[in-house]
PDB file of N, CA and C in Angstrom:
ATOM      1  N   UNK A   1     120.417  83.030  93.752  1.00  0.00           N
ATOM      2  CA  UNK A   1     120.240  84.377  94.198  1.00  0.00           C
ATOM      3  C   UNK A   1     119.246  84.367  95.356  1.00  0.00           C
ATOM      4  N   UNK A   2     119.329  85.073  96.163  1.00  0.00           N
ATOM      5  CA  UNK A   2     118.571  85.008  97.429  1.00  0.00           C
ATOM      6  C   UNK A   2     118.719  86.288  97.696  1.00  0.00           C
ATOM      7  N   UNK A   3     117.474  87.186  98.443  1.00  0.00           N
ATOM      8  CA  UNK A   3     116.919  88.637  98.791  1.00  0.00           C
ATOM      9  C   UNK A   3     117.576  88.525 100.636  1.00  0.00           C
ATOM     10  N   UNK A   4     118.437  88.877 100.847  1.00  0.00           N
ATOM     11  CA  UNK A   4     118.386  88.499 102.790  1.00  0.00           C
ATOM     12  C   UNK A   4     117.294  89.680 103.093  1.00  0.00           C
ATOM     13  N   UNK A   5     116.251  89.263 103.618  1.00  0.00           N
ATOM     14  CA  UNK A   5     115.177  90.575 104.165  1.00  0.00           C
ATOM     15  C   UNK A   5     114.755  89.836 105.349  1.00  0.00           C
ATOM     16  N   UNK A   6     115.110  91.131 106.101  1.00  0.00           N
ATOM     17  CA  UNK A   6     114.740  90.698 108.014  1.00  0.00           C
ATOM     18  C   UNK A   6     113.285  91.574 107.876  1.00  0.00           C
ATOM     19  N   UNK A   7     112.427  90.664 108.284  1.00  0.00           N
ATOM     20  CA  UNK A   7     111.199  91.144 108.659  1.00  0.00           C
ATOM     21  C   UNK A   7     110.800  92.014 109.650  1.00  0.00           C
ATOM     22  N   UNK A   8     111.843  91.923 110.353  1.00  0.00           N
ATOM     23  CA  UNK A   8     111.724  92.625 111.738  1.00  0.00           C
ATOM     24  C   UNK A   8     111.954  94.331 111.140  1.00  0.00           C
ATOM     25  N   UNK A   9     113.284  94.079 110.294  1.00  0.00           N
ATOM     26  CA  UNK A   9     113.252  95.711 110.435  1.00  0.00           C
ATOM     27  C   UNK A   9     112.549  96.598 109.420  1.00  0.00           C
ATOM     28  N   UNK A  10     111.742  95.128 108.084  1.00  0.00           N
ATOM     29  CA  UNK A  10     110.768  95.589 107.783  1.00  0.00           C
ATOM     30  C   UNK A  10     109.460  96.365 108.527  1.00  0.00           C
ATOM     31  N   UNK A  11     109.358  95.148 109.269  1.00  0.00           N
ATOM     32  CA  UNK A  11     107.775  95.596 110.390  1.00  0.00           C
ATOM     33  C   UNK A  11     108.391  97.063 110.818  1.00  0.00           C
ATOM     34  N   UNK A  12     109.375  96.989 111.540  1.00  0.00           N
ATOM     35  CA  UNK A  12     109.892  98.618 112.426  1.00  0.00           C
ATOM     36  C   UNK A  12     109.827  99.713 111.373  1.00  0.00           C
ATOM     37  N   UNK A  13     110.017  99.690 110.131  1.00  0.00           N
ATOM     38  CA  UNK A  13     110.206 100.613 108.930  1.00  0.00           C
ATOM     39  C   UNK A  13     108.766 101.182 108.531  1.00  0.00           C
ATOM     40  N   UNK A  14     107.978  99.614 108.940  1.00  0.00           N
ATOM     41  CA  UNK A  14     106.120 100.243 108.554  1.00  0.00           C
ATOM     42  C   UNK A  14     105.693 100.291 109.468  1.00  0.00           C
ATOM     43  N   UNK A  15     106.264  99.943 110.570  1.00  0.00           N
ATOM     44  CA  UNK A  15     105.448 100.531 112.237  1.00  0.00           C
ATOM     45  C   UNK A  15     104.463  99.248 112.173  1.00  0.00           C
ATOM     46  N   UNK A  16     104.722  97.853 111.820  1.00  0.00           N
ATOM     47  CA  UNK A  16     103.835  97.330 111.772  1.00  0.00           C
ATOM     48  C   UNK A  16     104.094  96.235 112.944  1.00  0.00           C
ATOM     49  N   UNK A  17     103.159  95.301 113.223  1.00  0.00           N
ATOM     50  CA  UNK A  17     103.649  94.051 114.253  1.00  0.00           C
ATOM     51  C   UNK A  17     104.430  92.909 113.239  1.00  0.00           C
ATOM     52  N   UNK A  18     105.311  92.194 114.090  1.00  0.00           N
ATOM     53  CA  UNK A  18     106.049  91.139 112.894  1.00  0.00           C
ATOM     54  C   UNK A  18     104.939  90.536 112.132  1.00  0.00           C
ATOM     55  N   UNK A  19     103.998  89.691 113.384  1.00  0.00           N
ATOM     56  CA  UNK A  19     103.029  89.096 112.429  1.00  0.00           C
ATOM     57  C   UNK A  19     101.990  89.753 111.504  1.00  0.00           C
ATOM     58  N   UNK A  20     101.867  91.022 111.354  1.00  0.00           N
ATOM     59  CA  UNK A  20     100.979  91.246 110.354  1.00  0.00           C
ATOM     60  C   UNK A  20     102.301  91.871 108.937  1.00  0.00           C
ATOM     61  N   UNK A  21     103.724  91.233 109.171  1.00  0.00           N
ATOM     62  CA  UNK A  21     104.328  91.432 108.167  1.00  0.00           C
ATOM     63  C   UNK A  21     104.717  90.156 107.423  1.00  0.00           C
ATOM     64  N   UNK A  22     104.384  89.506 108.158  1.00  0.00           N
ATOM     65  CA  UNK A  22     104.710  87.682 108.047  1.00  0.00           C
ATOM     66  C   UNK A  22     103.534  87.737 107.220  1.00  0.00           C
ATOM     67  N   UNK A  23     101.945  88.105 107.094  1.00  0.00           N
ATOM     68  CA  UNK A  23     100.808  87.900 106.805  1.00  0.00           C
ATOM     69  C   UNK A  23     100.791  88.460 105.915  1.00  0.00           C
ATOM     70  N   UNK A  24     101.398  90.095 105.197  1.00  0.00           N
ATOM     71  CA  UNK A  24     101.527  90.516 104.154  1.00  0.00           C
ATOM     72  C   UNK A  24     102.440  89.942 103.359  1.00  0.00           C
ATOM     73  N   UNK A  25     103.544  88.870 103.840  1.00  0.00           N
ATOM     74  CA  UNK A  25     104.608  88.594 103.064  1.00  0.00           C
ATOM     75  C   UNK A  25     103.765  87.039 102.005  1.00  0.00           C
ATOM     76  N   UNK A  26     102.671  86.514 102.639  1.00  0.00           N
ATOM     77  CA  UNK A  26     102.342  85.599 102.471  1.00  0.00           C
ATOM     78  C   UNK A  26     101.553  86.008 101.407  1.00  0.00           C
ATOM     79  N   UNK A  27     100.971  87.054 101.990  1.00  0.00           N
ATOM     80  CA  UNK A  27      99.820  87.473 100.272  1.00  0.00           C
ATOM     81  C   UNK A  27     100.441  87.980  99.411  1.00  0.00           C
ATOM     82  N   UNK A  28     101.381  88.539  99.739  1.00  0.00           N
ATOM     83  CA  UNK A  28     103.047  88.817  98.638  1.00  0.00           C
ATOM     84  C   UNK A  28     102.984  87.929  97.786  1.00  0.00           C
ATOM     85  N   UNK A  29     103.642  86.832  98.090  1.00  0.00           N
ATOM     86  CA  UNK A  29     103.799  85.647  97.644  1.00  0.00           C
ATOM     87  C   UNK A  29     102.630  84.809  97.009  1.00  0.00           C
ATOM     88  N   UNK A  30     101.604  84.886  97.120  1.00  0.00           N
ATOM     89  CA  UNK A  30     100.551  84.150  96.988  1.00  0.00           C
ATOM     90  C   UNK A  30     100.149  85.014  95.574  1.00  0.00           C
ATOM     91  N   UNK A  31      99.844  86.289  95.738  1.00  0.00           N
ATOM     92  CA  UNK A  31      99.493  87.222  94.254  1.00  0.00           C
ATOM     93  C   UNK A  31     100.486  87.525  93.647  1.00  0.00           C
ATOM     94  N   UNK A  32     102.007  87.389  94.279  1.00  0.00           N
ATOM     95  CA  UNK A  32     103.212  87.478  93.135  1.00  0.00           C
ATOM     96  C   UNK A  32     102.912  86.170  91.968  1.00  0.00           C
ATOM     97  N   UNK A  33     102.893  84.894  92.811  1.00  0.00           N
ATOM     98  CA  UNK A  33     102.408  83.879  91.638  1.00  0.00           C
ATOM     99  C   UNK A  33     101.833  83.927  90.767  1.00  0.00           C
ATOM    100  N   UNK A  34     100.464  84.622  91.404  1.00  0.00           N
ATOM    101  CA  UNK A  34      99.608  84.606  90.221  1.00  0.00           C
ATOM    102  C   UNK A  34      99.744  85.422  89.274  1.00  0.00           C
ATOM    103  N   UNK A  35     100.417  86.649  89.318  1.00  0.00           N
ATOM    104  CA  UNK A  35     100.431  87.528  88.400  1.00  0.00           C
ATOM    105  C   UNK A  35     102.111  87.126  87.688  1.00  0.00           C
ATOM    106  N   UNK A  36     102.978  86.259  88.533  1.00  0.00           N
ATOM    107  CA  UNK A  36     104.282  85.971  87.240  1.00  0.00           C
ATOM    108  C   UNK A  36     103.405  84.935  86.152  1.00  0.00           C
ATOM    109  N   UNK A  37     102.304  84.332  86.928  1.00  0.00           N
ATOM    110  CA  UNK A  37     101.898  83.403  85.368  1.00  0.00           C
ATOM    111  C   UNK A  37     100.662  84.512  84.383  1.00  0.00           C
ATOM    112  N   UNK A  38     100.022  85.251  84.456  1.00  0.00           N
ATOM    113  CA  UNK A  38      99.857  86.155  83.842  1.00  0.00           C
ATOM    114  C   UNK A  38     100.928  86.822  83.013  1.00  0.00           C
ATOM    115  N   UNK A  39     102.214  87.130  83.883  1.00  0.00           N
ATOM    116  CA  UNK A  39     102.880  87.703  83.207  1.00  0.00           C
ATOM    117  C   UNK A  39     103.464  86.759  81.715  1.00  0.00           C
ATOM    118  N   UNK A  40     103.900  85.387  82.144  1.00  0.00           N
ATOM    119  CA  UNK A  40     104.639  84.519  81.918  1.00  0.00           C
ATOM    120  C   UNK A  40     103.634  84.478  80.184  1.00  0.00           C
ATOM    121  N   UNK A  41     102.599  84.546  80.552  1.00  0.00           N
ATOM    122  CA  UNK A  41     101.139  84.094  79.740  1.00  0.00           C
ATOM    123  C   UNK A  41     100.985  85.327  78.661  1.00  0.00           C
ATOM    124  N   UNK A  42     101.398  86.889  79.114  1.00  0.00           N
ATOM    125  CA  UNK A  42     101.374  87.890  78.173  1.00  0.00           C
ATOM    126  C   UNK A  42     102.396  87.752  77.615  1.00  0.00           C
ATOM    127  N   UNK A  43     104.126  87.537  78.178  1.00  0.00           N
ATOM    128  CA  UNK A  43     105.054  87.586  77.215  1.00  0.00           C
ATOM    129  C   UNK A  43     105.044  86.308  76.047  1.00  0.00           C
ATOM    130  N   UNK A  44     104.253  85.330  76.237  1.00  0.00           N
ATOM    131  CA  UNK A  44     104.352  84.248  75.454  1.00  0.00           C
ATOM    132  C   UNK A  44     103.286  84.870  74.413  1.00  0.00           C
ATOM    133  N   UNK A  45     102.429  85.559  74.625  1.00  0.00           N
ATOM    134  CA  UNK A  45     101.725  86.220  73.759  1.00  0.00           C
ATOM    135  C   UNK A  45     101.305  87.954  73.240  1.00  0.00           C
ATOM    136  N   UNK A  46     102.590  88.044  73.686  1.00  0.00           N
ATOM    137  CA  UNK A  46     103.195  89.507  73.181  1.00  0.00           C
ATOM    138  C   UNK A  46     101.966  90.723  73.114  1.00  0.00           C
ATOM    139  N   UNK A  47     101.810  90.076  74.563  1.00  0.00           N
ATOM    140  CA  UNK A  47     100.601  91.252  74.784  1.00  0.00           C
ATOM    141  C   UNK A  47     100.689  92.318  76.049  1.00  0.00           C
ATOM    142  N   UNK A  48     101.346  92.897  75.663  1.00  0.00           N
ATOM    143  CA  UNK A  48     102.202  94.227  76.190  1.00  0.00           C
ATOM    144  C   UNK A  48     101.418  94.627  77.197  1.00  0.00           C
ATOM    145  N   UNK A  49      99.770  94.815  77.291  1.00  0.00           N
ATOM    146  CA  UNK A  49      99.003  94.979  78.474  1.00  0.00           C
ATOM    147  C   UNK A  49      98.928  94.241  79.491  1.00  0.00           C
ATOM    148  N   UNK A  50      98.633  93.145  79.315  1.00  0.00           N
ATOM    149  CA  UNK A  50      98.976  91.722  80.367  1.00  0.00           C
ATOM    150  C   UNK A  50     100.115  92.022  81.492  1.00  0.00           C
ATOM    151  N   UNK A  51     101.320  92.215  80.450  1.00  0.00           N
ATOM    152  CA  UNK A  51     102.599  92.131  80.922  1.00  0.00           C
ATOM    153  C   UNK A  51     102.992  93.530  81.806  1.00  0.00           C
ATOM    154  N   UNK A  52     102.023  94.516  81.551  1.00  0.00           N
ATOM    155  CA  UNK A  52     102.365  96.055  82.161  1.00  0.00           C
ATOM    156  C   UNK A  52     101.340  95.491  83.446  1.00  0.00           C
ATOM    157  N   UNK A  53      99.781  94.955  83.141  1.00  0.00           N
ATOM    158  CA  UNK A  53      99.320  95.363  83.996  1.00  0.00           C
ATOM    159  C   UNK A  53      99.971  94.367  85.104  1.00  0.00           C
ATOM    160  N   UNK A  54     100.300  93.057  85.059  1.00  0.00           N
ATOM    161  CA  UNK A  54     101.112  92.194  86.164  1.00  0.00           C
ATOM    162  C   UNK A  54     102.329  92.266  86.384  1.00  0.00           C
ATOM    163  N   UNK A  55     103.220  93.398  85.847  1.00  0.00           N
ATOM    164  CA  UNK A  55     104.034  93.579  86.275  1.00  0.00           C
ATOM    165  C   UNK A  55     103.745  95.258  87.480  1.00  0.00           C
ATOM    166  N   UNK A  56     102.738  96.159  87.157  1.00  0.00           N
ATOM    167  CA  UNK A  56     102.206  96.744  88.179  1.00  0.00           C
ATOM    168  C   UNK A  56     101.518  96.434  89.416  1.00  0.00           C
ATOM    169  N   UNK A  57     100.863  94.964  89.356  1.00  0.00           N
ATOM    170  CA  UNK A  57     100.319  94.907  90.505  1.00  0.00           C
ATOM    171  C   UNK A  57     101.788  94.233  91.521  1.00  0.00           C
ATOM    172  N   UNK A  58     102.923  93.510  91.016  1.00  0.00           N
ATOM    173  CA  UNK A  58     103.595  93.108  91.975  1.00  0.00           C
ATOM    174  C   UNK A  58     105.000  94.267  92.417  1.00  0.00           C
ATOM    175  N   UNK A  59     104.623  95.763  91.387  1.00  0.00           N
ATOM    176  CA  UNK A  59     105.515  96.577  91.933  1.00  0.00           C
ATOM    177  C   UNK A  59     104.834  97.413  92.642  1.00  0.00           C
ATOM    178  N   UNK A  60     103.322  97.558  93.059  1.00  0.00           N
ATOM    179  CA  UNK A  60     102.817  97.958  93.934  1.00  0.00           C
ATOM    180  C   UNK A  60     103.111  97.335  95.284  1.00  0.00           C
ATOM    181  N   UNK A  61     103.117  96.222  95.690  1.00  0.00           N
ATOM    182  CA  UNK A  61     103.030  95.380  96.763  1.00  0.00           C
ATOM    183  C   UNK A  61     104.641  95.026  97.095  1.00  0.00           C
ATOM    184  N   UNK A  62     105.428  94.982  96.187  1.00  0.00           N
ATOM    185  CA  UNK A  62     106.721  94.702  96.533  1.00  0.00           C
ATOM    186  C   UNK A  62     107.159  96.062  96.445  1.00  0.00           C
ATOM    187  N   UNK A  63     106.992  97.307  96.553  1.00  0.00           N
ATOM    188  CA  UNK A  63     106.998  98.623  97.287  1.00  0.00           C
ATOM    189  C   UNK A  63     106.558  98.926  98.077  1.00  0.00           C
ATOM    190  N   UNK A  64     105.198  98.703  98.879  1.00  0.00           N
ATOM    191  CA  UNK A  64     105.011  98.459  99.876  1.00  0.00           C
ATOM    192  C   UNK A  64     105.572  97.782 101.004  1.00  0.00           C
ATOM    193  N   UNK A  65     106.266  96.706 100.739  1.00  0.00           N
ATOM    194  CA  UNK A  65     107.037  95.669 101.659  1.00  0.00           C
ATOM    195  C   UNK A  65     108.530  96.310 101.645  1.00  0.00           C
ATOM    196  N   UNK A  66     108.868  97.223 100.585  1.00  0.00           N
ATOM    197  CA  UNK A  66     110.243  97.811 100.857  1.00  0.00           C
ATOM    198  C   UNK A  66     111.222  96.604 100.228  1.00  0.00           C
ATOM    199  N   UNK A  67     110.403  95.661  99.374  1.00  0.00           N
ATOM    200  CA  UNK A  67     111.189  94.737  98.649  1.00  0.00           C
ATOM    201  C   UNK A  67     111.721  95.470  97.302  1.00  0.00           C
ATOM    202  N   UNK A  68     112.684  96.272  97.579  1.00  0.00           N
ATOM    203  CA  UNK A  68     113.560  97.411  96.553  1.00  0.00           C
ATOM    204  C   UNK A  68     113.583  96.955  95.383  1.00  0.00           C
ATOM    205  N   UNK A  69     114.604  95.496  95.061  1.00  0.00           N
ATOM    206  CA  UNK A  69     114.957  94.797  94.203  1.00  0.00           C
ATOM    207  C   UNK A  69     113.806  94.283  93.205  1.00  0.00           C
ATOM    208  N   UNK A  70     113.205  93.475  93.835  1.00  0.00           N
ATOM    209  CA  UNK A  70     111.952  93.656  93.414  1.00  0.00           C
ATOM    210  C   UNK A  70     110.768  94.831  92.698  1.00  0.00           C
ATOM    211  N   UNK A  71     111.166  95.222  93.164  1.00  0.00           N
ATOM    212  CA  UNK A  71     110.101  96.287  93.113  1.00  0.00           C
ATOM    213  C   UNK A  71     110.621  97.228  91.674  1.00  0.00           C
ATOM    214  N   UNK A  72     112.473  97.668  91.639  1.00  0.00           N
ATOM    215  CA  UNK A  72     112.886  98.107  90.746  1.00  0.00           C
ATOM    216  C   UNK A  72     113.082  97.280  89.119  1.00  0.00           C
ATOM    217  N   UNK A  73     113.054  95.615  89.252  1.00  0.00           N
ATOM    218  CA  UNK A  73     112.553  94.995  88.412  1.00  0.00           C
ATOM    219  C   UNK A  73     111.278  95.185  87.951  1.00  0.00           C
ATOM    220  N   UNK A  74     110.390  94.507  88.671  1.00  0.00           N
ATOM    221  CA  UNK A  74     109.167  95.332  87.759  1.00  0.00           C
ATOM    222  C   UNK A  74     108.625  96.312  87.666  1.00  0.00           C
ATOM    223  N   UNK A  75     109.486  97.511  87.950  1.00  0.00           N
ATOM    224  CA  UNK A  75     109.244  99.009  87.025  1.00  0.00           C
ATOM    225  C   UNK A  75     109.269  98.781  86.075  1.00  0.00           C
ATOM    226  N   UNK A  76     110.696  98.630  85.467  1.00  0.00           N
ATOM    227  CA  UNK A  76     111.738  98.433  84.534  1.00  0.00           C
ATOM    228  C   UNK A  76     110.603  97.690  83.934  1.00  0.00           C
ATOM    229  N   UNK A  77     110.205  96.754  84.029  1.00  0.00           N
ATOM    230  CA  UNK A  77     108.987  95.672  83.106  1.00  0.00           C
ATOM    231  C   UNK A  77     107.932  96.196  82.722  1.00  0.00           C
ATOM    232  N   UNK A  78     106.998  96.899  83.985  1.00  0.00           N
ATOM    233  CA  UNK A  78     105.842  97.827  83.721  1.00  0.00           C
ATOM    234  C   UNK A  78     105.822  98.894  83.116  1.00  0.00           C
ATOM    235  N   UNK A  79     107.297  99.569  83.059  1.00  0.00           N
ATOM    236  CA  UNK A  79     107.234 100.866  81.981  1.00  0.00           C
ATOM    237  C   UNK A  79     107.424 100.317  80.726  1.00  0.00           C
ATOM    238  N   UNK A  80     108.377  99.097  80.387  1.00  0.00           N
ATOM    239  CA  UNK A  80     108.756  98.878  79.133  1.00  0.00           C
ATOM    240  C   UNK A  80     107.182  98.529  78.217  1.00  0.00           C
ATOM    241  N   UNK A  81     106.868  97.772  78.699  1.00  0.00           N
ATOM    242  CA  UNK A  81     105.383  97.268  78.343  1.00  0.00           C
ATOM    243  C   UNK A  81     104.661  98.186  78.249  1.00  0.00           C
ATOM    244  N   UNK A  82     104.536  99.024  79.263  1.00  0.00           N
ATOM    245  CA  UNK A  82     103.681 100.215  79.140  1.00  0.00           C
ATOM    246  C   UNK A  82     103.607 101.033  77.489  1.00  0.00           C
ATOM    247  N   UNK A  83     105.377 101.478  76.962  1.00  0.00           N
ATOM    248  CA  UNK A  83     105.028 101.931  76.521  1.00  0.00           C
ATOM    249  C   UNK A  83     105.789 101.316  74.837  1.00  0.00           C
ATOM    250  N   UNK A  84     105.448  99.438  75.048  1.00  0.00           N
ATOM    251  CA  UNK A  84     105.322  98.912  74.184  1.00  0.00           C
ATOM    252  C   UNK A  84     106.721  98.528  73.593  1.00  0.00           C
ATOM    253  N   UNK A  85     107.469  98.628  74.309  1.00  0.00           N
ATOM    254  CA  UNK A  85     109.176  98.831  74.514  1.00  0.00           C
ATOM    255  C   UNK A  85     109.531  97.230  74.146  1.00  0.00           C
ATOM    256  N   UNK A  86     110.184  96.903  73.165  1.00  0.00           N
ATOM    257  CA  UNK A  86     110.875  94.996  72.656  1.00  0.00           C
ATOM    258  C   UNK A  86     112.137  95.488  73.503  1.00  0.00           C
ATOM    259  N   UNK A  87     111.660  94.924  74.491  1.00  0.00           N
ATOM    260  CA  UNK A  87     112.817  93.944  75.524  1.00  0.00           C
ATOM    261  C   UNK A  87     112.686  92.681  75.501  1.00  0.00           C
ATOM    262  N   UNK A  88     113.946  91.920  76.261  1.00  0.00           N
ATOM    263  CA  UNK A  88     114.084  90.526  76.617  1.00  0.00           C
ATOM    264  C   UNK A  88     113.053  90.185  77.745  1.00  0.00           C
ATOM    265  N   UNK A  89     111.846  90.222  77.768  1.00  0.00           N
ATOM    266  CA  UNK A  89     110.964  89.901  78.375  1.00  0.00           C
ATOM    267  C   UNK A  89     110.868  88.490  79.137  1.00  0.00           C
ATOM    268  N   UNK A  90     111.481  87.901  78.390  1.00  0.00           N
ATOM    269  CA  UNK A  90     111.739  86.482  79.019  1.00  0.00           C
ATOM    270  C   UNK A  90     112.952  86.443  79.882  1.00  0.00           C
ATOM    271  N   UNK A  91     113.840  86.824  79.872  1.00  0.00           N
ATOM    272  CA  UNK A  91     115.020  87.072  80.377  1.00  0.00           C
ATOM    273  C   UNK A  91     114.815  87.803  82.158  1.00  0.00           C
ATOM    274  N   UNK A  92     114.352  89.088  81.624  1.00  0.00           N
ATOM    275  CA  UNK A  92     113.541  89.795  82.609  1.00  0.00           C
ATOM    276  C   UNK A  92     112.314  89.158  83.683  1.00  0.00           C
ATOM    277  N   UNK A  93     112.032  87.991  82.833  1.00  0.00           N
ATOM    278  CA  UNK A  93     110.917  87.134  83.367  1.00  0.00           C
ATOM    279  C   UNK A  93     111.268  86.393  84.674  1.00  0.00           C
ATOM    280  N   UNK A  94     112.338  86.100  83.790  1.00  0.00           N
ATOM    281  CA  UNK A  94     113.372  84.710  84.779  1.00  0.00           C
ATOM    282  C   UNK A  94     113.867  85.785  85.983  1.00  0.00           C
ATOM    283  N   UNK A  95     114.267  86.480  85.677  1.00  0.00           N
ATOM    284  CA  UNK A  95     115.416  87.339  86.630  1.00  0.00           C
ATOM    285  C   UNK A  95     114.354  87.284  87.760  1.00  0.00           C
ATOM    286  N   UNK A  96     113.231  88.062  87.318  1.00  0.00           N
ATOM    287  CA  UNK A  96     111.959  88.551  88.650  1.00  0.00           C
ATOM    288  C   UNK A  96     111.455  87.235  88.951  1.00  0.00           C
ATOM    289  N   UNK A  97     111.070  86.251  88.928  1.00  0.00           N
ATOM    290  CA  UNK A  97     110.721  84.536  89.349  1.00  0.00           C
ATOM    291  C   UNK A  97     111.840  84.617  90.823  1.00  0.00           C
ATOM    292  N   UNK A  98     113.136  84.671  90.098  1.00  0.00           N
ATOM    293  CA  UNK A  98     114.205  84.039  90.436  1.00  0.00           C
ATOM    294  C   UNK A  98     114.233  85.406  92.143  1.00  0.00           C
ATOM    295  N   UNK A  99     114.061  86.092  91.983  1.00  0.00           N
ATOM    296  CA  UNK A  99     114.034  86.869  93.090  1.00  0.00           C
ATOM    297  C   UNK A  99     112.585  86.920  94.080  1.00  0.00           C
ATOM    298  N   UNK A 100     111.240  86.479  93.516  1.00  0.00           N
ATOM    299  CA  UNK A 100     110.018  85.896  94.476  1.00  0.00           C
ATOM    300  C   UNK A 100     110.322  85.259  94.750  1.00  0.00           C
ATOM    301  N   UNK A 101     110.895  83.840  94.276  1.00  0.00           N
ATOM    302  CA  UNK A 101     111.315  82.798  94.814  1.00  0.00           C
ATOM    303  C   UNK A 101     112.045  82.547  95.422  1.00  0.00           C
ATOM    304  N   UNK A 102     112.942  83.564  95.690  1.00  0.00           N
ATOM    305  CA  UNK A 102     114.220  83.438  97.032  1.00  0.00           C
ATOM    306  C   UNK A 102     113.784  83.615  98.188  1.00  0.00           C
ATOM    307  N   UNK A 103     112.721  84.559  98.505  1.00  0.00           N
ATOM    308  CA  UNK A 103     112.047  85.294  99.751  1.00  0.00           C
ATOM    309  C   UNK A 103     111.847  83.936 100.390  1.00  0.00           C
TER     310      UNK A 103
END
């Protein structure tokens, strides 16, 4: 699975320069990591806060970037958790990995 996202018409969408979208895409990426192993780390320990609060910080930032797909995955994660919801969390886990990692 692979996201096709042109940066360019990102930058034009936020009025931004390419390179300071290249520079947000990088800290994208850099705090998406850290918070899928947080996440990775609450669903292994069924701790529903963990998993809401790192699945909010990467649907903040992957809404910002207009990364849709993204972004509508971890709603879907941050509300379930939120409000303590037994989903396939692992499943859901993989799916959202599998879409940071395409970018």
């Amino acid at each position: 699975m692979s996201l096709n996202i042109d940066l360019n018409k990102i930058a034009e969408e936020l009025e931004f320069d390419l390179e300071d979208v290249e520079m947000l895409m990088d800290v994208f990426l850099e705090t998406a990591s850290e918070n899928l192993e947080k996440m990775q780390k609450g669903i292994e320990n069924n701790n529903f806060e963990d998993i809401y609060k790192s699945a909010h910080s990467i649907k903040g930032s992957s809404g910002t970037l207009t990364l849709n797909d993204i972004y509508e995955l971890s709603a879907f994660i941050e509300n379930s958790a939120r409000e303590s919801i037994q989903i396939d969390y692992n499943s859901k886990f993989i799916e959202l990995k599998n879409l940071i990692n395409s970018l």
